[in-house]
Protein backbone atom coordinates (compact mmCIF):
# COMPACT_ATOMS: atom_id res chain seq x y z
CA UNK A 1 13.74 6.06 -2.31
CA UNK A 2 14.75 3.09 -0.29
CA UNK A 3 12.79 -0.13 -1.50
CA UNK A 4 12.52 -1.54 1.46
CA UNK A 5 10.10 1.05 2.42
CA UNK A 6 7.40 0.74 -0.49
CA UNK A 7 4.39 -0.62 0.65
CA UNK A 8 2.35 -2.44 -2.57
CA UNK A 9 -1.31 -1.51 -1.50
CA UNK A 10 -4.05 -4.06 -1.52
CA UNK A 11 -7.52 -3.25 -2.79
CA UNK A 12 -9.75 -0.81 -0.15
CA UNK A 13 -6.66 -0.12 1.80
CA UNK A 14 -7.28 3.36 3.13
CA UNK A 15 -4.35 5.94 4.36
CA UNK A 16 -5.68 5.66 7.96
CA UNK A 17 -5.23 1.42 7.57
CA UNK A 18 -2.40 1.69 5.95
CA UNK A 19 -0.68 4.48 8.96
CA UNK A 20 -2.45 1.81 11.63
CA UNK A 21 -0.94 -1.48 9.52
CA UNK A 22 2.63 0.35 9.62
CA UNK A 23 2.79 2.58 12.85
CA UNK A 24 0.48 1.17 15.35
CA UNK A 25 -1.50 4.64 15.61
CA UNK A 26 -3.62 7.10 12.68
CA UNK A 27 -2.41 9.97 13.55
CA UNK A 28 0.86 9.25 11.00
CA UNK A 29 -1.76 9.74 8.05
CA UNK A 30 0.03 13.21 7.62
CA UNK A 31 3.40 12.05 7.55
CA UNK A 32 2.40 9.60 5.04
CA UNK A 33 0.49 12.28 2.76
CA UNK A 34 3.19 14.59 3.11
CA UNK A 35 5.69 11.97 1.32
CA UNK A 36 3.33 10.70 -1.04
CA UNK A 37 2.18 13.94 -2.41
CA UNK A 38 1.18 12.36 -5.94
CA UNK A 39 -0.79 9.52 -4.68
CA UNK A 40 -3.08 12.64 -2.14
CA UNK A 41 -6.05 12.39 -4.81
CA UNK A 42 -6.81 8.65 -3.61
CA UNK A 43 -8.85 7.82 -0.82
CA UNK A 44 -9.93 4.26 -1.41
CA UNK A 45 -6.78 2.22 -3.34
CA UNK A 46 -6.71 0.10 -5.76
CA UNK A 47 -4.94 -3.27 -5.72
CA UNK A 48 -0.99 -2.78 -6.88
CA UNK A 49 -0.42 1.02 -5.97
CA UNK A 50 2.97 2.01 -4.34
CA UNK A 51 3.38 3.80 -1.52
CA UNK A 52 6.48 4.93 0.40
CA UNK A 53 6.21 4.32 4.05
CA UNK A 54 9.04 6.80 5.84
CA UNK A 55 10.07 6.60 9.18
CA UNK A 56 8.78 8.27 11.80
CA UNK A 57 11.57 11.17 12.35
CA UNK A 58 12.72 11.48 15.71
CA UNK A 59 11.23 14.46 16.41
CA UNK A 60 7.88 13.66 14.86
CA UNK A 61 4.82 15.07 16.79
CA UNK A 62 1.46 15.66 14.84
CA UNK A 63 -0.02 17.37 18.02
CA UNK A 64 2.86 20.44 18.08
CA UNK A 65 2.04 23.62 15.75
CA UNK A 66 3.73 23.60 12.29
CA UNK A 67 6.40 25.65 13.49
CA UNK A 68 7.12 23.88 16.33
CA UNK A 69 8.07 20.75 14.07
């Protein structure tokens, strides 16, 4: 996991903050969930929790079908 993409939360940050803080738009919440699978019990953070931030892939659309992706 590249370091330079671990965000350190602050407390309340939320996963549609932290998709706005990093991509400008929400709608990356599920990329974010889907590479943070351990942290998908949280919905209100805690001060200190790690999170990796991944690009956005190229290809990336959360509006086409699943197996359009």
């Amino acid at each position: 996991m590249d370091e330079n993409r671990i965000y350190t939360t602050v407390q309340g940050d939320m996963w549609d903050s932290i998709a706005y803080h990093f991509y400008g738009d929400v709608k990356y919440i599920g990329l974010l969930l889907q590479n943070n699978l351990d942290l998908l019990e949280i919905y209100v953070f805690s001060a200190g929790t790690k999170v990796f931030i991944p690009e956005i892939p190229e290809e990336y659309d959360e509006d086409l079908p699943e197996w359009r992706r």
